[in-house]
Protein backbone atom coordinates (compact mmCIF):
# COMPACT_ATOMS: atom_id res chain seq x y z
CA UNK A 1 24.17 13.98 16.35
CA UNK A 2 21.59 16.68 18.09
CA UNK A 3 19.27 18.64 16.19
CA UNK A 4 20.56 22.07 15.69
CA UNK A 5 19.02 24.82 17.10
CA UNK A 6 17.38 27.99 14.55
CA UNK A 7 15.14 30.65 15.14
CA UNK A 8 12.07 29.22 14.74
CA UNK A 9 8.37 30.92 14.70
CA UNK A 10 5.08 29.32 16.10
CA UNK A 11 2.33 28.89 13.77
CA UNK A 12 0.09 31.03 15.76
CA UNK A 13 2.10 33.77 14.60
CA UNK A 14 2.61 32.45 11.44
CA UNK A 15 -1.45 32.47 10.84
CA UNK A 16 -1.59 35.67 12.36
CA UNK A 17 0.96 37.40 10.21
CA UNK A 18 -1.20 35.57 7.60
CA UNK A 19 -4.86 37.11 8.33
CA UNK A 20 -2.92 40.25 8.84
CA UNK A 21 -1.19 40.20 5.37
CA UNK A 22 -4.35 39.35 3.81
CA UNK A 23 -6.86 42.12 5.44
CA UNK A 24 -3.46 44.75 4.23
CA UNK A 25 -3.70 43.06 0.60
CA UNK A 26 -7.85 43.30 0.77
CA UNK A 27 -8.01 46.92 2.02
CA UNK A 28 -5.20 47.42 -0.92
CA UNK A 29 -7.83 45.91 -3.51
CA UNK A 30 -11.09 47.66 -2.14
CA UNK A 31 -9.31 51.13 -2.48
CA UNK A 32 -7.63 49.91 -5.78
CA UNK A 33 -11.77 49.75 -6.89
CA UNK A 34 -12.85 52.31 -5.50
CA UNK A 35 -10.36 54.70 -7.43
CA UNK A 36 -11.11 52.95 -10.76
CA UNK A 37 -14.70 52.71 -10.00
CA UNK A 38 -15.96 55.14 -7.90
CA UNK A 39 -13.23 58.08 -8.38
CA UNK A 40 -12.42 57.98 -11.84
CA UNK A 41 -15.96 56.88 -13.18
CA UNK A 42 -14.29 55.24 -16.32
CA UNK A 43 -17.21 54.56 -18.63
CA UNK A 44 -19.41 54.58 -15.89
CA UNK A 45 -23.04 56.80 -15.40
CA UNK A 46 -22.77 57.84 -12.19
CA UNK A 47 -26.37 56.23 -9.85
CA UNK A 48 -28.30 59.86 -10.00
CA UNK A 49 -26.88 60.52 -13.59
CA UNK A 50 -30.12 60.11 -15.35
CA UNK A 51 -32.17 61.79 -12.74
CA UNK A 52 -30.18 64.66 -13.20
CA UNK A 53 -30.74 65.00 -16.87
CA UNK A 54 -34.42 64.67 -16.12
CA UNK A 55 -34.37 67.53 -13.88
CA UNK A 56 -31.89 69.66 -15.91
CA UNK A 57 -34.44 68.84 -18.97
CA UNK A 58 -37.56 69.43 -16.67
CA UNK A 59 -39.37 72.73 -18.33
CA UNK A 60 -38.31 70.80 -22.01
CA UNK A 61 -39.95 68.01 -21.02
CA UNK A 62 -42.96 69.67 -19.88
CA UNK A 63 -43.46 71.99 -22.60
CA UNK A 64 -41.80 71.15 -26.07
CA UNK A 65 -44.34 70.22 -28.00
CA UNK A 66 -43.34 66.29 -29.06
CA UNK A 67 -40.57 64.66 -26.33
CA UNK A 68 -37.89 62.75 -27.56
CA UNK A 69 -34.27 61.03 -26.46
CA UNK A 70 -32.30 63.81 -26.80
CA UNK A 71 -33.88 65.27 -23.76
CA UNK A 72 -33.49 61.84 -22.12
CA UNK A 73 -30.11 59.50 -20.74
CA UNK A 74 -29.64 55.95 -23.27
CA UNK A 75 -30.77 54.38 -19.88
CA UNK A 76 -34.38 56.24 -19.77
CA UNK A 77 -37.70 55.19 -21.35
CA UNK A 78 -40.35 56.88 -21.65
CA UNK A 79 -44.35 56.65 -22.40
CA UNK A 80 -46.88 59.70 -23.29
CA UNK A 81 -50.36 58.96 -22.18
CA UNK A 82 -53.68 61.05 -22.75
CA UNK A 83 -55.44 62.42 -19.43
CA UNK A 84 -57.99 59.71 -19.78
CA UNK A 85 -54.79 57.18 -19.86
CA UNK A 86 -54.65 56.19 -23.31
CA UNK A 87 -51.07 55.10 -24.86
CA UNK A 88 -49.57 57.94 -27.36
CA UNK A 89 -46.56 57.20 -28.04
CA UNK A 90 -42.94 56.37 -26.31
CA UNK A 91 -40.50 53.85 -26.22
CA UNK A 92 -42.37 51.88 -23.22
CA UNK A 93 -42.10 48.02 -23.76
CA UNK A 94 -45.96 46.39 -24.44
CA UNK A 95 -45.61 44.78 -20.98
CA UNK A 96 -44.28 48.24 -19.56
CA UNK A 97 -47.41 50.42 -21.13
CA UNK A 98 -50.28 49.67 -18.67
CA UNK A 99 -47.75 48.97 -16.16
CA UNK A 100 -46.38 52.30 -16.00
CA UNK A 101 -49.87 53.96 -16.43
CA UNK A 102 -51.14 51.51 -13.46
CA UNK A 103 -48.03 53.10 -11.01
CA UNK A 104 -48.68 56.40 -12.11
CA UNK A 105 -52.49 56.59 -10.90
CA UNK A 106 -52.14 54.39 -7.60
CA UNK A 107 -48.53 57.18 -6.98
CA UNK A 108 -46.28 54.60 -6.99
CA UNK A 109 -42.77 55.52 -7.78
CA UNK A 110 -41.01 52.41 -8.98
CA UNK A 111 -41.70 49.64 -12.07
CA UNK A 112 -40.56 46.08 -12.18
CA UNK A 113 -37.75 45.52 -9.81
CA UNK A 114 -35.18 48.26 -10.06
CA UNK A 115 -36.43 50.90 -12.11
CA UNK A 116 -37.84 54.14 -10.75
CA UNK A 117 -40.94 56.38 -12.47
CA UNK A 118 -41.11 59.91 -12.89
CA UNK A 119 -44.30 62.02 -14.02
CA UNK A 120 -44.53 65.04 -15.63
CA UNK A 121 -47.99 66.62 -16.77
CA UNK A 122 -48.28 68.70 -20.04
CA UNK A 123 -50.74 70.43 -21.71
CA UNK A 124 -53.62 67.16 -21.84
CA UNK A 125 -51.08 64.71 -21.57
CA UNK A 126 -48.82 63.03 -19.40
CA UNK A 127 -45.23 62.26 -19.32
CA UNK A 128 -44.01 59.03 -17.53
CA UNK A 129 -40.06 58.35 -17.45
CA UNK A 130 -38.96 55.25 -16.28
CA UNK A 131 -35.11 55.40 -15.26
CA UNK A 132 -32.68 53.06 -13.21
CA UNK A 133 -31.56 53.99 -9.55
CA UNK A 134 -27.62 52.83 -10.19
CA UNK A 135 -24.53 53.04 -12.03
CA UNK A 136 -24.75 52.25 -15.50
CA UNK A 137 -22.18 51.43 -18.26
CA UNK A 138 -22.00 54.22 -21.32
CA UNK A 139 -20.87 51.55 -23.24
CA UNK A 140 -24.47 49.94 -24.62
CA UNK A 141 -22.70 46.66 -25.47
CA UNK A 142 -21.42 46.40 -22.21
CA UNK A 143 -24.87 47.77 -20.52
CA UNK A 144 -26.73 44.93 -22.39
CA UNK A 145 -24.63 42.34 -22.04
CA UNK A 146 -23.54 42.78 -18.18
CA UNK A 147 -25.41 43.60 -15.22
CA UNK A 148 -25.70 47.35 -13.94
CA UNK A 149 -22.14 48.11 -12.92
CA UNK A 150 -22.55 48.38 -9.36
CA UNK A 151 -23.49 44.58 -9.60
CA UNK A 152 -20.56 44.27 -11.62
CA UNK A 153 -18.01 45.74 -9.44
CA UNK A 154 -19.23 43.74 -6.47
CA UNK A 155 -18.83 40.60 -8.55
CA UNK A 156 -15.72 41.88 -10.01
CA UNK A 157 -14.33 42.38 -6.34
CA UNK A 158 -15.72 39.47 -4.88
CA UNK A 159 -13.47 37.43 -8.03
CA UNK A 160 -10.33 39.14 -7.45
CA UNK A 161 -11.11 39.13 -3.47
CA UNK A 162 -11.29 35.05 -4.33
CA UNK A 163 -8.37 35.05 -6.20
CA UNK A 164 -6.02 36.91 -3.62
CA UNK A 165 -7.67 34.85 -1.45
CA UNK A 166 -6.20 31.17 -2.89
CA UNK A 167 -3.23 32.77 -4.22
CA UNK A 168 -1.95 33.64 -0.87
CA UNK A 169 -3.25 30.69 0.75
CA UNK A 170 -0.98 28.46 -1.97
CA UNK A 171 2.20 30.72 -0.82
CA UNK A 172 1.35 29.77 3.10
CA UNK A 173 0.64 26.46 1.66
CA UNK A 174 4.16 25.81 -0.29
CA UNK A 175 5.78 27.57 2.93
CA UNK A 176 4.50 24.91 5.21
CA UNK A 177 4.76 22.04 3.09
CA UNK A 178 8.59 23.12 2.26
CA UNK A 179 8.49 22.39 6.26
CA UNK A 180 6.95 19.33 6.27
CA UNK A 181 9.21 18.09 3.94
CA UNK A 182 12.22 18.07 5.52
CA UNK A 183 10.01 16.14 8.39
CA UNK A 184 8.87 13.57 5.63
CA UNK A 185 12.52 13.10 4.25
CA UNK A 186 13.62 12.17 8.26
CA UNK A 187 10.35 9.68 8.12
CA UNK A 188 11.29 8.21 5.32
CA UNK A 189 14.95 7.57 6.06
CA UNK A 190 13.99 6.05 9.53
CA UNK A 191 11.54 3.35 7.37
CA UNK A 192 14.61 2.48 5.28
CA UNK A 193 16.17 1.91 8.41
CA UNK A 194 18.72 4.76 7.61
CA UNK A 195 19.75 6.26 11.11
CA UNK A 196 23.18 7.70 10.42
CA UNK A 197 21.95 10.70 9.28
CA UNK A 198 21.31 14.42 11.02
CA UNK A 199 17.85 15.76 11.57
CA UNK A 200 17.00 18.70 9.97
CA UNK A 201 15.62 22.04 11.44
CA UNK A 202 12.20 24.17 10.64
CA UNK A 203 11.26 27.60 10.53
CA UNK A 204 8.03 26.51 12.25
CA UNK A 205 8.69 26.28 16.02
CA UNK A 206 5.66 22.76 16.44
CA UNK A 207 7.18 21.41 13.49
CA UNK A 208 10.32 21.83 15.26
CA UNK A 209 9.11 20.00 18.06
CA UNK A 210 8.66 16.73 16.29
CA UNK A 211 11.84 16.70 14.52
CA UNK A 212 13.42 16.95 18.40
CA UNK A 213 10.82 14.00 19.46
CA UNK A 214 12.27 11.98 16.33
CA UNK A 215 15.95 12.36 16.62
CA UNK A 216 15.63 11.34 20.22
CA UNK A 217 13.60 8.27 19.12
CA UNK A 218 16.02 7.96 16.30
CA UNK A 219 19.14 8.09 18.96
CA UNK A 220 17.36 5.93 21.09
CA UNK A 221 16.56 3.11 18.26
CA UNK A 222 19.99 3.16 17.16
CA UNK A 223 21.20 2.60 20.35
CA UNK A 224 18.89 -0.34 21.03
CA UNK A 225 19.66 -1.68 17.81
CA UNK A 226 23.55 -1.56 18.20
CA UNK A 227 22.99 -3.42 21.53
CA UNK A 228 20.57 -5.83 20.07
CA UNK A 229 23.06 -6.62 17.41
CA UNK A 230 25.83 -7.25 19.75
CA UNK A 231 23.94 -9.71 21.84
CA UNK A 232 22.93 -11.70 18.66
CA UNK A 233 26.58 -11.39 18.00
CA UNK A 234 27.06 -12.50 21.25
CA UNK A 235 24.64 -15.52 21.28
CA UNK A 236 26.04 -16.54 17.94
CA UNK A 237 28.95 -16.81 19.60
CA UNK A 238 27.79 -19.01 22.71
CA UNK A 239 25.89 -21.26 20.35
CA UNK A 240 29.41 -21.89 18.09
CA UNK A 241 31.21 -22.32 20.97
CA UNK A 242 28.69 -24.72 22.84
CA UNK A 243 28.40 -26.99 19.33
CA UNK A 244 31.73 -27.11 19.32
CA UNK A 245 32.49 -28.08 23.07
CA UNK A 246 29.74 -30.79 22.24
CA UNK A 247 31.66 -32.33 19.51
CA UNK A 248 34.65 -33.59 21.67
CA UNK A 249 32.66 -35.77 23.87
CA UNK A 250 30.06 -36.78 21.11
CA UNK A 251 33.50 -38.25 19.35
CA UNK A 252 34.18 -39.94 22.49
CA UNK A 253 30.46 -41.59 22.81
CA UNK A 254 30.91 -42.64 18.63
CA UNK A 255 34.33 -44.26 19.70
CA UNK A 256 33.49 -46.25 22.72
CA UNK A 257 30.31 -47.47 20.91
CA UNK A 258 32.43 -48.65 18.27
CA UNK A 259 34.32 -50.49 19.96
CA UNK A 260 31.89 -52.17 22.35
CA UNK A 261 29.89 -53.31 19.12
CA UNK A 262 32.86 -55.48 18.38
CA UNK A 263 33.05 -57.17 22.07
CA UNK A 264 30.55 -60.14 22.72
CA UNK A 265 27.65 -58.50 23.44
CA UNK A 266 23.72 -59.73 22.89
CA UNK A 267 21.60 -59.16 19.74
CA UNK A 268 19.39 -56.49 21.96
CA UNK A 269 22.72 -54.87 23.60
CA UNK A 270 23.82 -54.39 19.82
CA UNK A 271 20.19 -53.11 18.53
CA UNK A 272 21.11 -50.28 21.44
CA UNK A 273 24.58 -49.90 20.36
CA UNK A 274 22.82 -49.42 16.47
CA UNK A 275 20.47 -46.64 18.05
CA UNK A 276 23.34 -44.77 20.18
CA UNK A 277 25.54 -44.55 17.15
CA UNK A 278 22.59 -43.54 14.67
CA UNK A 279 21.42 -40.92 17.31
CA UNK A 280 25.13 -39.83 17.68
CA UNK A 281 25.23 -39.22 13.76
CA UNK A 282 21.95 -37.14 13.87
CA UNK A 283 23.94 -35.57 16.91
CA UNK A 284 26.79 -34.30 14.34
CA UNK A 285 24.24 -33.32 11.69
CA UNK A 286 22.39 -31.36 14.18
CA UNK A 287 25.79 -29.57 15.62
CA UNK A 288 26.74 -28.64 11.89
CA UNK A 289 22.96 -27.36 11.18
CA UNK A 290 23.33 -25.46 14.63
CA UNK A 291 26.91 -23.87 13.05
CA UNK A 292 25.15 -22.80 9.69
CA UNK A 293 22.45 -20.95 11.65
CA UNK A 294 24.84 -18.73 13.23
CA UNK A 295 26.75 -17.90 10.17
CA UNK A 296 23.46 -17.25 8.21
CA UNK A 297 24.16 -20.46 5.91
CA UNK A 298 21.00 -21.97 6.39
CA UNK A 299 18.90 -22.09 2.39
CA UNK A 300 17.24 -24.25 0.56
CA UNK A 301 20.26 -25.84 -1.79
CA UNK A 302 19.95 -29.52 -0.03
CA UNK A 303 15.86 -29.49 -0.61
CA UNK A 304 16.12 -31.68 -3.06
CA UNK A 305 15.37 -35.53 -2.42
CA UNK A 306 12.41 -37.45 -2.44
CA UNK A 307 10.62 -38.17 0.86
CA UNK A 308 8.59 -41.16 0.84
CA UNK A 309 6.28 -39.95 3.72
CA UNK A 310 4.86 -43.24 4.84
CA UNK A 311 8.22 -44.71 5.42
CA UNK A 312 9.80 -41.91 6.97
CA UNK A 313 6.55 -41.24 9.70
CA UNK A 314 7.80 -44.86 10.07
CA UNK A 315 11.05 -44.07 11.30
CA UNK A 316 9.68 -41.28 13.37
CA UNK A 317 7.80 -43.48 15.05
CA UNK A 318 10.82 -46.10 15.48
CA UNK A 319 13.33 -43.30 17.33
CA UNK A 320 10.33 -42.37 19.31
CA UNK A 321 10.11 -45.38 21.13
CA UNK A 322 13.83 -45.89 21.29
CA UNK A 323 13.55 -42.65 23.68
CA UNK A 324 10.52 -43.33 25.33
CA UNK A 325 12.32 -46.77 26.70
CA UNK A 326 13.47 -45.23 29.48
CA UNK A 327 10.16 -43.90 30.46
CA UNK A 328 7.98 -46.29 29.00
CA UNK A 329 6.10 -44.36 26.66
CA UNK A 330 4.79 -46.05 23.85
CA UNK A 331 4.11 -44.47 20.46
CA UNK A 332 0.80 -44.93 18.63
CA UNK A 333 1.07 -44.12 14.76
CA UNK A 334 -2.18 -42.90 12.64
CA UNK A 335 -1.12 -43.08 9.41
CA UNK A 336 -3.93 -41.92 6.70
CA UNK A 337 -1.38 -41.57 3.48
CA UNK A 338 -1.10 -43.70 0.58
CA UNK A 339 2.31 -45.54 0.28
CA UNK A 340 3.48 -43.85 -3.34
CA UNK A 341 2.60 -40.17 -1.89
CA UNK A 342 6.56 -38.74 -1.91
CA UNK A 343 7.23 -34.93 -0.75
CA UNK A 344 10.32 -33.21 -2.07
CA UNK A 345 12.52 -31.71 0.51
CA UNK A 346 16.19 -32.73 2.63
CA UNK A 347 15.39 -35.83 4.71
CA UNK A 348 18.13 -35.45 7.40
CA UNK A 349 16.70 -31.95 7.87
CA UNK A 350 13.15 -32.73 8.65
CA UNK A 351 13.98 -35.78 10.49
CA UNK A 352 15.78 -33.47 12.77
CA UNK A 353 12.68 -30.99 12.92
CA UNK A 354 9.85 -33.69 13.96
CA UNK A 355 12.91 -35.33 16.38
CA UNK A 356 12.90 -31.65 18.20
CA UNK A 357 9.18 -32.41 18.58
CA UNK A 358 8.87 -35.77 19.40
CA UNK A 359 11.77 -35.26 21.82
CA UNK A 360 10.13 -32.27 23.78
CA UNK A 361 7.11 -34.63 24.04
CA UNK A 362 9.03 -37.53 25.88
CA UNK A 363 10.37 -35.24 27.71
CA UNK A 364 7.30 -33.50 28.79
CA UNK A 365 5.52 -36.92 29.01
CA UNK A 366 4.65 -38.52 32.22
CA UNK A 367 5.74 -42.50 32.62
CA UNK A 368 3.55 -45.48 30.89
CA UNK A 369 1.73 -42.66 29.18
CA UNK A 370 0.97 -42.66 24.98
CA UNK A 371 2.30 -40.21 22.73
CA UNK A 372 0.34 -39.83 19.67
CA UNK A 373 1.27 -39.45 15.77
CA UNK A 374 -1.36 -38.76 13.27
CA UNK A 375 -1.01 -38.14 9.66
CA UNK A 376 -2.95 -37.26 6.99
CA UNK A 377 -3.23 -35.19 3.66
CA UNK A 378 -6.05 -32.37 3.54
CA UNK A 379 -6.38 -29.92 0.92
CA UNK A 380 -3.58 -30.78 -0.62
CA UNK A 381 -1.56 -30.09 2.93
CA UNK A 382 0.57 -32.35 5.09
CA UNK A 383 -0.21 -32.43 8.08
CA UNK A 384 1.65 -34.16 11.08
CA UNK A 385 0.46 -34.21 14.38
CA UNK A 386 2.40 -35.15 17.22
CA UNK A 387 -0.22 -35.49 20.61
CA UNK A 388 1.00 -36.15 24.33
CA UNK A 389 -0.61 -36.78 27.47
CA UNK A 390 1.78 -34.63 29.69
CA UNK A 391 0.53 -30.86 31.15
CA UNK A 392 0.24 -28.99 27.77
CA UNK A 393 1.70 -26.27 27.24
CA UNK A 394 1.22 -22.52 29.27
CA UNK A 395 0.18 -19.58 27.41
CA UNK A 396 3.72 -18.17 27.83
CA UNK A 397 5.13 -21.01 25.45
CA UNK A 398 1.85 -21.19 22.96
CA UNK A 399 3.08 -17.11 22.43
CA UNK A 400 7.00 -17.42 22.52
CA UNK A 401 7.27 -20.76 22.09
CA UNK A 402 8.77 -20.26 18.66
CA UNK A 403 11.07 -17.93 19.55
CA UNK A 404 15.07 -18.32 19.29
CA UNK A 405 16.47 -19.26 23.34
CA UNK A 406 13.01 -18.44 24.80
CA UNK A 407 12.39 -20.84 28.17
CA UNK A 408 9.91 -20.05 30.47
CA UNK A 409 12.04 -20.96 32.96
CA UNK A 410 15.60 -20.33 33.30
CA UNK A 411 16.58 -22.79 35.36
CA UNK A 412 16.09 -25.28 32.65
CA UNK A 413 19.33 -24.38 31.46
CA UNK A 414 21.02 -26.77 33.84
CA UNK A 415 18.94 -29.60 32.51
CA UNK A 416 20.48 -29.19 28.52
CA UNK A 417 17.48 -26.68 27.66
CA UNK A 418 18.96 -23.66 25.35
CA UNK A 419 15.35 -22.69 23.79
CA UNK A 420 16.65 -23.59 20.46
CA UNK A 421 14.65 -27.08 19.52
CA UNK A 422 10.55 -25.23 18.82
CA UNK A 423 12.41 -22.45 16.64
CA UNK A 424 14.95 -24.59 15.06
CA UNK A 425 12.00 -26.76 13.99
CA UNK A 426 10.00 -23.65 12.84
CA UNK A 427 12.60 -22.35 10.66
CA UNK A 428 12.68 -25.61 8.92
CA UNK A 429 9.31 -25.68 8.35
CA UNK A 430 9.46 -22.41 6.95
CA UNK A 431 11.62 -23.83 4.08
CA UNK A 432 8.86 -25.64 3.07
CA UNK A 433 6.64 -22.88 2.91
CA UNK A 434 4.41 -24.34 6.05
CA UNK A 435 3.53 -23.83 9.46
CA UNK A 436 4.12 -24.79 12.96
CA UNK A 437 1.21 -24.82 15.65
CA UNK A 438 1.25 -24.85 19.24
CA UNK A 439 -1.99 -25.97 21.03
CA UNK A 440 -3.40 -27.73 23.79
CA UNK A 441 -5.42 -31.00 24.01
CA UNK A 442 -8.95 -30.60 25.46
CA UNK A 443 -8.38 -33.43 27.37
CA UNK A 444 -5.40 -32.39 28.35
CA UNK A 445 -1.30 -32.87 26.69
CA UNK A 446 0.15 -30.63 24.00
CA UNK A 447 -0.38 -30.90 20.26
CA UNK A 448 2.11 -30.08 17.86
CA UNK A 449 0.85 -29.84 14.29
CA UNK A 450 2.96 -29.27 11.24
CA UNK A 451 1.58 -28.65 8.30
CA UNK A 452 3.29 -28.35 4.51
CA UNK A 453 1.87 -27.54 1.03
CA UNK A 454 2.49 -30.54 -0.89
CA UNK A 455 3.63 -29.78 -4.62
CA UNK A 456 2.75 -31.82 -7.44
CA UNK A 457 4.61 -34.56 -8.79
């Protein structure tokens, strides 16, 4: 199924729409302020207020005989010095006093950091005022306990500019992660390897983008999966019908040899009549392990006899040289295992495994050469090496070599090669929890190494 189209915006417009939203909502607040604030003055001095009073007050000030706070704003203070500059009386702070008197004669007009000083001269005195420059609270609770409330409105504004601020970041926020999710949701259902399903669409016109990149690579797995499956299918298929075209003559081979066993033949012409039948059994076992593989039968129900290792590295070594006859390759056996040491596991199955190995190395063997079988335990491992002298293997086969009908060359086909022996072997190992490795001898010849946990008892 296609992705549906829907009219979809880019998120350049999207954060545009956004900083233009947001300088509307902050001109909105600033104005909000200023009416409350600025217009309205509610419980607010206005900055001049006390200035004002001073001058309104001037001529009391100057000439009533004592001054007091009732001429004065609650924001004022005040100190009454003699000409020569002595202290009188006010409401001055100590630290304020000689302070204010200093200011006075130097004609400064400001004390401390943010008040102002006013002087007024009466009859052999002098009258300094100290008042603030700024909007003031007429609440005094609120005037001692907060800032002046010019401060106070800034930080006020500056909280609720914050607050607008995160509050409509969080809506853009939930708007593009609602988008994102239906993007997720198609992620996810790809990993559970869900593709029967139909993209969503997005608002956001990128976003919209991917979800078009990943139904086509959705389209295009499914496709390549539906073909993949049908070759397996397919292969399955060869590989039933070649085990069974193999059985027919493999019947005939059993039969003849049977019967030539009982004609009057020599003790070594019935030692190779012994082998052909034997090899012809493994034949059948092999042909029904080959079935089970392509119906997915293949477990671990059978892994239960015990292996006497020695004995059956023994017979290894026996079947080796029955194949090698023909080319005269002699098997050397290195055998560093102690003869009660047993391993658990389905003999006729890993016969068949280290067979597929020691076969590929006659094979692969040049004649009169030496293939070589070591054994040993390490770290509580197995480990079975099978060594030949032939051209080792290429780096195409140590990579693929494992894999199921991988040959590096396809003309081996006409020789009985299928590319099934290496990962027949491997997935038998893998029963067993171990590992196969390809490598190469340094002096040359492939090395096959197997290697199993051993469990105890």
């Amino acid at each position: 199924m296609g992705l549906r189209r829907s009219k979809s915006k880019s998120l350049r417009t999207i954060f545009i729409k956004y900083i233009l939203y947001l300088g509307v909502f902050i001109t909105t607040l600033m104005l909000v302020n200023y009416l409350v604030f600025g217009i309205a003055s509610i419980g607010v001095y206005p900055a001049n207020y006390s200035e004002r009073i001073i001058q309104k007050n001037y001529d009391e000030l100057k000439n009533s005989p004592k001054v007091n706070m009732d001429l004065l704003t609650p924001m004022c203070n005040f100190g009454v010095y003699s000409e020569a500059g002595d202290f009188l009386y006010g409401n001055f702070s100590v630290k304020y006093i000689d302070d204010s008197w200093d200011n006075y004669r130097k004609g400064k007009n400001t004390i401390g950091l943010s008040d102002y000083i006013i002087s007024i001269e009466r009859e052999e005195e002098v009258l300094i005022i100290s008042y603030p420059l700024s909007m003031q609270f007429t609440n005094d609770g609120l005037r001692k306990t907060l800032p002046n409330a010019e401060l106070t409105i800034i930080f006020s504004f500056l909280f609720q500019l914050f607050i607008l601020i995160i509050l409509w970041s969080n809506r853009l926020a939930k708007r593009i992660n609602s988008e994102l999710r239906n993007l997720l949701n198609t992620v996810e259902k790809i990993e559970e390897h869900n593709l029967d399903f139909d993209v969503g669409v997005s608002n956001i016109g990128e976003i919209n983008l991917v979800l078009q990149g990943i139904d086509m690579m959705k389209n295009s797995l499914k496709t390549a999966l539906e073909e993949q499956w049908n070759f397996e299918q397919k292969k399955k298929e060869q590989i039933s019908a070649l085990a069974h075209d193999v059985r027919a003559p493999l019947t005939i081979v059993k039969g003849n040899v049977g019967l030539l066993k009982e004609t009057d033949v020599t003790d070594e012409q019935k030692n190779y009549c012994n082998y052909i039948e034997k090899s012809s059994n493994q034949m059948e076992e092999y042909l029904q392990r080959l079935l089970s593989i392509t119906k997915e039968e293949i477990g671990n129900s059978e892994l239960d006899n015990i292996i006497n290792i020695r004995k059956f590295i023994l017979s290894l070594k026996d079947q080796g040289e029955a194949l090698g006859k023909i080319k005269d390759i002699s098997i050397i056996c290195n055998i560093e295992i102690d003869k009660g040491l047993h391993l658990k596991g389905n003999e006729i199955e890993l016969e068949r495994s280290f067979m597929n190995i020691i076969t590929n190395a006659v094979n692969f063997s040049p004649n009169n050469s030496t293939i070589t079988i070591n054994a040993n335990i390490k770290n509580r491992n197995l480990i079975i090496e099978v060594k030949d002298q032939g051209k080792g293997f290429s780096e195409k086969i140590l990579k693929h070599g494992k894999e199921q009908f991988f040959m590096e060359d396809e003309s081996r086909t006409e020789s009985g090669h299928h590319g099934l022996g290496l990962y027949i072997t491997n997935n038998i190992i893998k029963n067993y929890n171990g590992e196969l490795i390809l490598s190469n001898d340094k002096n040359g010849g492939g090395v096959v190494q197997v290697i199993i946990p051993l469990v105890r008892g």
